[in-house]
C-alpha atoms as a PDB file:
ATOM      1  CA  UNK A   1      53.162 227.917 221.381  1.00  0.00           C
ATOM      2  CA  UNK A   2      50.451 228.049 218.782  1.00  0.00           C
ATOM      3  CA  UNK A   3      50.666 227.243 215.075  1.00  0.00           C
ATOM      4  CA  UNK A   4      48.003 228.482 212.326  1.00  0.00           C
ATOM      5  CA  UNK A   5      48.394 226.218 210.035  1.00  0.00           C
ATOM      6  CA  UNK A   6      46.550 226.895 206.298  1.00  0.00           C
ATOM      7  CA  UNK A   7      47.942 227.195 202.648  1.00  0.00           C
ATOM      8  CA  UNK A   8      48.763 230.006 201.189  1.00  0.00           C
ATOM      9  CA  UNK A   9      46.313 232.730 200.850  1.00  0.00           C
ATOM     10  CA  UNK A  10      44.166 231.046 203.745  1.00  0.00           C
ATOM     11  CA  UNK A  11      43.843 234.505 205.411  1.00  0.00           C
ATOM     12  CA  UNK A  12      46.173 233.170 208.308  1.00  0.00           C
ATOM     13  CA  UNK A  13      47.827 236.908 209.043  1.00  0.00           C
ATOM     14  CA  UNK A  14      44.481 238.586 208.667  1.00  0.00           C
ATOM     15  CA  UNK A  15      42.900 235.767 211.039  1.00  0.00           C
ATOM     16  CA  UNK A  16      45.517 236.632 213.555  1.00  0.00           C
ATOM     17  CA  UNK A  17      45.371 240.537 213.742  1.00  0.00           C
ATOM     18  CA  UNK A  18      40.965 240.371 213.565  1.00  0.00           C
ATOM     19  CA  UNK A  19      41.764 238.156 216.542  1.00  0.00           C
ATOM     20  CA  UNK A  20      43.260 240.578 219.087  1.00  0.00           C
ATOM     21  CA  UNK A  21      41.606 243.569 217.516  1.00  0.00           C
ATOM     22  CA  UNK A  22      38.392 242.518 217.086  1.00  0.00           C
ATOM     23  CA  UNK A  23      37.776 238.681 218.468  1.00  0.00           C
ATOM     24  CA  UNK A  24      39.345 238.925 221.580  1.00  0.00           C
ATOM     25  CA  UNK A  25      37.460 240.423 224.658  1.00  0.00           C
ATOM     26  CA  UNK A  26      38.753 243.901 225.109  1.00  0.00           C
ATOM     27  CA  UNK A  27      39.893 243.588 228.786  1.00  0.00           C
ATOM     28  CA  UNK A  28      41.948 240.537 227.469  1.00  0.00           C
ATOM     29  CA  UNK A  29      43.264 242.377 224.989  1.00  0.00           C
ATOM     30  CA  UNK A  30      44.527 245.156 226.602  1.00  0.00           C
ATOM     31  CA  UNK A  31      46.372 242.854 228.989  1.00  0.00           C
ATOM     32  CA  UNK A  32      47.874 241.850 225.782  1.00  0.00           C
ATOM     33  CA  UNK A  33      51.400 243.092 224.246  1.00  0.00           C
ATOM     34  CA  UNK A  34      51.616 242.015 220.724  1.00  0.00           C
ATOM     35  CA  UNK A  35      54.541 242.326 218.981  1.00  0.00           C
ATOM     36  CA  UNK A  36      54.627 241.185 215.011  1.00  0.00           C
ATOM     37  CA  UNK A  37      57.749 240.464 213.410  1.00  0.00           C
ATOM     38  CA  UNK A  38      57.425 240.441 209.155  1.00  0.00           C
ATOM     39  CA  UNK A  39      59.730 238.059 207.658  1.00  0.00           C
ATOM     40  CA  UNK A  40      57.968 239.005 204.435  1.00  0.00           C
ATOM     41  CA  UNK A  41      60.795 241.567 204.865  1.00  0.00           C
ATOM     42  CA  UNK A  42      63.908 239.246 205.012  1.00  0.00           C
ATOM     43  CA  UNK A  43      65.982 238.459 201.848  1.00  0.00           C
ATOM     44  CA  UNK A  44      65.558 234.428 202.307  1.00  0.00           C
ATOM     45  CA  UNK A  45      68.895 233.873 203.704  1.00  0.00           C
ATOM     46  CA  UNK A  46      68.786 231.390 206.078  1.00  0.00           C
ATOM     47  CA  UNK A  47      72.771 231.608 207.376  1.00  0.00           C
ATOM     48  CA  UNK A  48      71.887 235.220 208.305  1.00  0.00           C
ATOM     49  CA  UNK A  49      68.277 234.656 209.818  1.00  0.00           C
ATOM     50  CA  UNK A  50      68.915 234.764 213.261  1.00  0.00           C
ATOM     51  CA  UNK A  51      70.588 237.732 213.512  1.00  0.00           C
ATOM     52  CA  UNK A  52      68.178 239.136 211.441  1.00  0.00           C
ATOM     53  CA  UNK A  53      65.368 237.738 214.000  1.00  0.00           C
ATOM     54  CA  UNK A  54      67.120 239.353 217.091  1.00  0.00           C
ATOM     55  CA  UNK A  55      67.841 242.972 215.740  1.00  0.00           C
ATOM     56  CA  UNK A  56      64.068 242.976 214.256  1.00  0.00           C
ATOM     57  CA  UNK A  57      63.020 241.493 217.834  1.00  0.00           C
ATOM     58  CA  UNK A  58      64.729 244.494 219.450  1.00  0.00           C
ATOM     59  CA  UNK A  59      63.913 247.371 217.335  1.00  0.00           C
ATOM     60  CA  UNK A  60      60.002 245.704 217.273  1.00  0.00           C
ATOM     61  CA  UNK A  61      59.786 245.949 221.118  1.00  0.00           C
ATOM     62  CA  UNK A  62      61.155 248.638 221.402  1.00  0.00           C
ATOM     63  CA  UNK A  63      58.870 251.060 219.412  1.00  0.00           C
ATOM     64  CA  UNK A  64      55.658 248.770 220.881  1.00  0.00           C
ATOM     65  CA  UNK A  65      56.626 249.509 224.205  1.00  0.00           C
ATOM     66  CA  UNK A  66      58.191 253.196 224.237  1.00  0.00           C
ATOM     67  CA  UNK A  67      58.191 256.307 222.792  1.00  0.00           C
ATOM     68  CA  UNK A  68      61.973 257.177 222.865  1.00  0.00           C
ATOM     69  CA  UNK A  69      63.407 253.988 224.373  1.00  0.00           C
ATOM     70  CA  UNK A  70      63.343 252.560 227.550  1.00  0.00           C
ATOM     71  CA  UNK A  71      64.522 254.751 230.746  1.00  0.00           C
ATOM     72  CA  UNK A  72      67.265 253.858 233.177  1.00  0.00           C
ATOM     73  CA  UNK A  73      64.565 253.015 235.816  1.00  0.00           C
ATOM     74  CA  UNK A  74      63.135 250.122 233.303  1.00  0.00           C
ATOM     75  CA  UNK A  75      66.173 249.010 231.964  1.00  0.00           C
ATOM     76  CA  UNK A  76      67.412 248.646 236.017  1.00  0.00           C
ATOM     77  CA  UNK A  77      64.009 246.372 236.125  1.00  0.00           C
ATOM     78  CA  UNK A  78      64.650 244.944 233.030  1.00  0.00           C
ATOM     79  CA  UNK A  79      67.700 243.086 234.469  1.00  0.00           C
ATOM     80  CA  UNK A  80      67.111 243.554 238.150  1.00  0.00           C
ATOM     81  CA  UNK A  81      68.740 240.224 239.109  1.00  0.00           C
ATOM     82  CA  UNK A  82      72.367 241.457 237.076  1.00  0.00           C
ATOM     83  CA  UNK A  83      71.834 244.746 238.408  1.00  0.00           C
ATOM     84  CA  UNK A  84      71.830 242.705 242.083  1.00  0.00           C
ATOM     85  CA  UNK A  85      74.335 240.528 241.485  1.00  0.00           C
ATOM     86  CA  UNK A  86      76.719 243.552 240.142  1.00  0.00           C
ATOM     87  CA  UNK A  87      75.767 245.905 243.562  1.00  0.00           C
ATOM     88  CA  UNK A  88      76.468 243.189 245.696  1.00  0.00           C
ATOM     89  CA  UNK A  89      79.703 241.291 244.193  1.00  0.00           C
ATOM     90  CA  UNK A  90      81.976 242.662 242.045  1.00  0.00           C
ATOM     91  CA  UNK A  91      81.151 246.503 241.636  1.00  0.00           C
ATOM     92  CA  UNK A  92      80.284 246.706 245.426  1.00  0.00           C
ATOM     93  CA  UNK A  93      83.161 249.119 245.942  1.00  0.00           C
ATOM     94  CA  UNK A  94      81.806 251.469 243.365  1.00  0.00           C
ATOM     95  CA  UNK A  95      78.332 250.958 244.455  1.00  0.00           C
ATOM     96  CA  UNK A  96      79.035 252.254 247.800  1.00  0.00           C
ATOM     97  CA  UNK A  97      81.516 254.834 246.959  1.00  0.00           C
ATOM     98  CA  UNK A  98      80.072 256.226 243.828  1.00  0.00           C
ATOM     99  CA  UNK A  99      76.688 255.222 243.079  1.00  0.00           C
ATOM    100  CA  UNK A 100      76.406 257.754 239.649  1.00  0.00           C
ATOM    101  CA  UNK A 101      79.396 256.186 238.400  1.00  0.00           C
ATOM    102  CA  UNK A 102      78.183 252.733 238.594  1.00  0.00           C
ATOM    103  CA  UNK A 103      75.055 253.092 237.040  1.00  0.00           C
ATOM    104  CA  UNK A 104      76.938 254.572 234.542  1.00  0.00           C
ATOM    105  CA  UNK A 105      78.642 251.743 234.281  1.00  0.00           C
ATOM    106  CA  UNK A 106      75.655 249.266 234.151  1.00  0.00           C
ATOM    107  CA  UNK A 107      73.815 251.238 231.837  1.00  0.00           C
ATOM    108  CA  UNK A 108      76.966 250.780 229.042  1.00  0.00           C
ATOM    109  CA  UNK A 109      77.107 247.201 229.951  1.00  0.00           C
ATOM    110  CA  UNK A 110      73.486 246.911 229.299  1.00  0.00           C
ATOM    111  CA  UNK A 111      73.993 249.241 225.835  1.00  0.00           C
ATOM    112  CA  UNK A 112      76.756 246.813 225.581  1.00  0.00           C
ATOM    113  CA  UNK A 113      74.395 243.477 225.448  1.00  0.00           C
ATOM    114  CA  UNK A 114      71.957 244.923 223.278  1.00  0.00           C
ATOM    115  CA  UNK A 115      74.360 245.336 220.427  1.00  0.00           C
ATOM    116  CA  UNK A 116      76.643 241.987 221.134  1.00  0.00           C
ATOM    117  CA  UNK A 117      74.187 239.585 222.886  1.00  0.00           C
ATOM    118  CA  UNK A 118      70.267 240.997 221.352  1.00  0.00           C
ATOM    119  CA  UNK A 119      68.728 238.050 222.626  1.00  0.00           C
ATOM    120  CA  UNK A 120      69.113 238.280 225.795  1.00  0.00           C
ATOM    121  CA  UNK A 121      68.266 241.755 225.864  1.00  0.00           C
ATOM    122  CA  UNK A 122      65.052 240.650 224.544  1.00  0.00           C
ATOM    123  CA  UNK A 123      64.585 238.213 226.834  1.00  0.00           C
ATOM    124  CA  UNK A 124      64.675 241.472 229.097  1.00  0.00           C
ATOM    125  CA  UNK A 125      62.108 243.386 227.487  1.00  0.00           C
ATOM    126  CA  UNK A 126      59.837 240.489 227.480  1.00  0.00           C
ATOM    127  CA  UNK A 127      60.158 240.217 231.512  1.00  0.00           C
ATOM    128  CA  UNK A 128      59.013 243.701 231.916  1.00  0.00           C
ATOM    129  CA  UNK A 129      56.162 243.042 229.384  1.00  0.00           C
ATOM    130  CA  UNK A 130      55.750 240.497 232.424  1.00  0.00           C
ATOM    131  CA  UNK A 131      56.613 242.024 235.399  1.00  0.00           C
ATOM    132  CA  UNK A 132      56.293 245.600 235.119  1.00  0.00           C
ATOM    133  CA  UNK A 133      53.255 245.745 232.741  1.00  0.00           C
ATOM    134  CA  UNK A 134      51.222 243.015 234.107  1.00  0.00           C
ATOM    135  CA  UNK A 135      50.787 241.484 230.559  1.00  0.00           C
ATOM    136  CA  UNK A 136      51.250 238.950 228.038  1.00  0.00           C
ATOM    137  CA  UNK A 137      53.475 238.713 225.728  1.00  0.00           C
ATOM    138  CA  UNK A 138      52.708 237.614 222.243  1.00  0.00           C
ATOM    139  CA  UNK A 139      55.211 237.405 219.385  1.00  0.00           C
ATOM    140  CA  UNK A 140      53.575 236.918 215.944  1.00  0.00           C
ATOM    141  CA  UNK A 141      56.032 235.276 213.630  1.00  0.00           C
ATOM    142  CA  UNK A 142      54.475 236.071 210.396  1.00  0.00           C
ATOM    143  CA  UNK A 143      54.905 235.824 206.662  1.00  0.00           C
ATOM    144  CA  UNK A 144      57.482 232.807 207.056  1.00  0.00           C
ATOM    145  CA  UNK A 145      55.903 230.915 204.698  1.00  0.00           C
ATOM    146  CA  UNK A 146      56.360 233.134 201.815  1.00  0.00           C
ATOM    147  CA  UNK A 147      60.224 230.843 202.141  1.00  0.00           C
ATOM    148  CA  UNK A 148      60.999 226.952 201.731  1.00  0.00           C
ATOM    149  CA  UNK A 149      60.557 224.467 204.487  1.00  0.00           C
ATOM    150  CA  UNK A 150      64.406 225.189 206.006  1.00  0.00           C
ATOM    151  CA  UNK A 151      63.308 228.577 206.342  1.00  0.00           C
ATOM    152  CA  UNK A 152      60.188 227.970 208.316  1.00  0.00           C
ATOM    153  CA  UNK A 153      61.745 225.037 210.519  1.00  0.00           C
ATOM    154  CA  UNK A 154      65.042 228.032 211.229  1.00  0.00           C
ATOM    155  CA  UNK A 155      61.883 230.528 212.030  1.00  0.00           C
ATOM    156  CA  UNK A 156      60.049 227.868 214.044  1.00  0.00           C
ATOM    157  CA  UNK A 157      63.742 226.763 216.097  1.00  0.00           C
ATOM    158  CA  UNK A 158      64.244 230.475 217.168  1.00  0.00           C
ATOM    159  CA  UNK A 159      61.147 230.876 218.250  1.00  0.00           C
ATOM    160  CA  UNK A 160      60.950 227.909 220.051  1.00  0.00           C
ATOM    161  CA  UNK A 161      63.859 228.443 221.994  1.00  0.00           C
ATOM    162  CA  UNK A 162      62.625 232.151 223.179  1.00  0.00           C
ATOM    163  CA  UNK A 163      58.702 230.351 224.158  1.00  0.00           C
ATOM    164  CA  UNK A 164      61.354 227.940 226.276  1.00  0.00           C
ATOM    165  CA  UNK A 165      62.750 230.643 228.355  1.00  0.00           C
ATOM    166  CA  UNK A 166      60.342 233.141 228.637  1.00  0.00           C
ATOM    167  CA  UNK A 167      56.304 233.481 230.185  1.00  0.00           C
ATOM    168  CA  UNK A 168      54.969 234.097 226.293  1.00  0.00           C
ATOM    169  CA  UNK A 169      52.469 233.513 223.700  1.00  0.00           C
ATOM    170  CA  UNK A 170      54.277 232.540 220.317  1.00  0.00           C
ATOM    171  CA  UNK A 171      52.100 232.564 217.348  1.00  0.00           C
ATOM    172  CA  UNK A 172      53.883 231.642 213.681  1.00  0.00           C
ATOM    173  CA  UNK A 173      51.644 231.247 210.629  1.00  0.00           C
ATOM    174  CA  UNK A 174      52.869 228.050 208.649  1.00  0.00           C
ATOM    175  CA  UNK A 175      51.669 226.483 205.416  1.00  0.00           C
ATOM    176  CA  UNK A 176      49.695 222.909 205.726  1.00  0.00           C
ATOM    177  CA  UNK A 177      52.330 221.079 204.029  1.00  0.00           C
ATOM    178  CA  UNK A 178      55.039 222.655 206.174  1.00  0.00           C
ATOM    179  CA  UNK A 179      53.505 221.482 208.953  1.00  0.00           C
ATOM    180  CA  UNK A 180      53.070 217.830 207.653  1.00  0.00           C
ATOM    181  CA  UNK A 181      56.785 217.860 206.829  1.00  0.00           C
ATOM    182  CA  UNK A 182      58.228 218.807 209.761  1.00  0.00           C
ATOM    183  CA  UNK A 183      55.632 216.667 211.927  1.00  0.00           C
ATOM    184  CA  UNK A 184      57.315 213.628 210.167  1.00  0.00           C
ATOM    185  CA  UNK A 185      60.597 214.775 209.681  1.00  0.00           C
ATOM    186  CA  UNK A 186      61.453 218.168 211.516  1.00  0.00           C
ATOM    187  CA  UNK A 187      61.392 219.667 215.063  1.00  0.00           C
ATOM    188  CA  UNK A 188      58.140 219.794 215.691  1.00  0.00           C
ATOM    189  CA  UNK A 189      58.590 216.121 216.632  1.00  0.00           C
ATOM    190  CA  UNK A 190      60.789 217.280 219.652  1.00  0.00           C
ATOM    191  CA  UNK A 191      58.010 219.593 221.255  1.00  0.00           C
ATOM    192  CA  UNK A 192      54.524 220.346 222.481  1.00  0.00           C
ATOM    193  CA  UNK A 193      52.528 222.831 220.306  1.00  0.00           C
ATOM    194  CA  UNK A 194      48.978 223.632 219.472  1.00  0.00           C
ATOM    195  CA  UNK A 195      47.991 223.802 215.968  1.00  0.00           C
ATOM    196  CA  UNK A 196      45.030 225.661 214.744  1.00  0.00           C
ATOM    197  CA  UNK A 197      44.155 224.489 211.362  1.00  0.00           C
ATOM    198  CA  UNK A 198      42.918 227.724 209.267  1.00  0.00           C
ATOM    199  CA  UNK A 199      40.768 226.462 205.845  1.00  0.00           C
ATOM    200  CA  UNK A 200      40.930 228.468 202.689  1.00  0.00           C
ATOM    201  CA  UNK A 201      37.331 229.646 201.900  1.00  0.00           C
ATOM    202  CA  UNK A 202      35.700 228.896 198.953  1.00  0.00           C
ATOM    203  CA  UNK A 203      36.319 230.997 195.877  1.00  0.00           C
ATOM    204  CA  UNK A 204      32.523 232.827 195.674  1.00  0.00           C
ATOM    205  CA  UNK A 205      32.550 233.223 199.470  1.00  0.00           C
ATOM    206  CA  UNK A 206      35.371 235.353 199.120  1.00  0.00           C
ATOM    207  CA  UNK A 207      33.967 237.312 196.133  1.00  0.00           C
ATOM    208  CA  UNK A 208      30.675 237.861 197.405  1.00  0.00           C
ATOM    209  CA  UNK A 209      31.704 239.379 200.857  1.00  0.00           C
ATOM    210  CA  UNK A 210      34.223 241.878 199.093  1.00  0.00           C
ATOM    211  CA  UNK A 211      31.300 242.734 196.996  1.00  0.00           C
ATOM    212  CA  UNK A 212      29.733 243.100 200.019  1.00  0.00           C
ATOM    213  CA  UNK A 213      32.392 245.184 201.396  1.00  0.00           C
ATOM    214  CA  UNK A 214      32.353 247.606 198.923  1.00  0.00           C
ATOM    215  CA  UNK A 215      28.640 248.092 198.547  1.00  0.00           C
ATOM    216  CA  UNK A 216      28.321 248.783 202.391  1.00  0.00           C
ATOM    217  CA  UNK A 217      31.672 251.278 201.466  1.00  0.00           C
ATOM    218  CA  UNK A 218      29.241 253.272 198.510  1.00  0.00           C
ATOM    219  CA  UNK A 219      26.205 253.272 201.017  1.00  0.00           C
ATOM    220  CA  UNK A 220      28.431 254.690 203.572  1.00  0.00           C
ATOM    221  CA  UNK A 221      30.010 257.984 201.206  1.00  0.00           C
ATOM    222  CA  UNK A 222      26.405 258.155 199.649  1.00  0.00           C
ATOM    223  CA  UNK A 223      25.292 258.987 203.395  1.00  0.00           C
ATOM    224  CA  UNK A 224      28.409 261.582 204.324  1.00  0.00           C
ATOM    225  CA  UNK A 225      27.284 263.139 200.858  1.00  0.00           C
END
């Protein structure tokens, strides 16, 4: 569980994506899932965030990891060990009799839980990130700082208690102060983190390398001329 921790306008969202596009060794990378969540996009309200959080979790995952949605054969890996418990116990009859009709039946319960319970259907798609793609998880929670400090600490609490149940990398952008506040008075007290401290370059740094940028831009059309 990582914070980058900077003020505002410290680059901390462009620091993360050069990271696993460009920083990261490419074999790493590619044993890398990364799946942003903008809450840039979120009215503010905090009564409503976590619902908001799980829906955008789902529908995020979902388009990262398949083109039209997961098949049955995933979602039956997905949640292998209800899928077990459901063949063995209590739809046994139907299992043995009628095997169509009870995967029938799973597959609405599982439709079910991704509308009434999203989180735990996340915490599905996550395990085959895991299991059946042989990778990593990471879940950028980014742009939470654009909100006050009971908005970050509601981000940083649902996080938190995904990182605690599942094998993941959680990465969530916070501003400096945020992260002195709730060091003294939040939840970061309750729990291990690492916290790497982003500084805002200086003022003419910044200028000169977008001048920079765009010179090397002219050269560049000048030569495809």
């Amino acid at each position: 569980f990582v914070l980058v921790v900077g003020t505002k306008g410290a680059g901390k969202s462009t620091f993360v994506t050069r990271f696993f596009r460009s920083v990261l060794p490419r074999v790493t990378a590619e044993s890398c899932v990364v799946i942003r969540i903008d809450l840039g996009t979120t009215d503010g309200d905090v009564e409503k965030l976590f619902g908001w959080l799980d829906r955008a979790l789902v529908d995020e995952c979902e388009s990262t990891l398949f083109t039209d949605g997961p098949s049955f054969a995933e979602i039956e890996g997905m949640f292998f060990d209800e899928y077990q418990r459901l063949r063995k116990g209590p739809w046994k009859v139907q299992y043995d009799t009628d095997k169509p009709a009870f995967q029938a039946r799973f597959g609405d319960r599982i439709e079910d839980l991704r509308h009434s319970s999203p989180g735990e259907y996340v915490q599905g798609l996550i395990r085959h990130i895991v299991n059946s793609r042989l990778s990593v998880p990471v879940l950028v929670f980014d742009n939470a700082d654009h909100f006050d400090i009971e908005f970050q600490q509601r981000v940083y609490q649902y996080a938190r208690s995904i990182y605690e149940r599942a094998v993941c990398l959680v990465l969530l952008p916070i501003t400096d102060r945020t992260s002195w506040q709730l060091t003294k008075h939040g939840a970061l007290q309750s729990f291990e983190h690492e916290a790497l401290f982003l500084p805002t370059p200086p003022t003419d740094d910044i200028i000169r390398k977008r001048i920079e940028f765009i010179d090397r831009r002219i050269e560049l059309e000048r030569e495809r001329g």
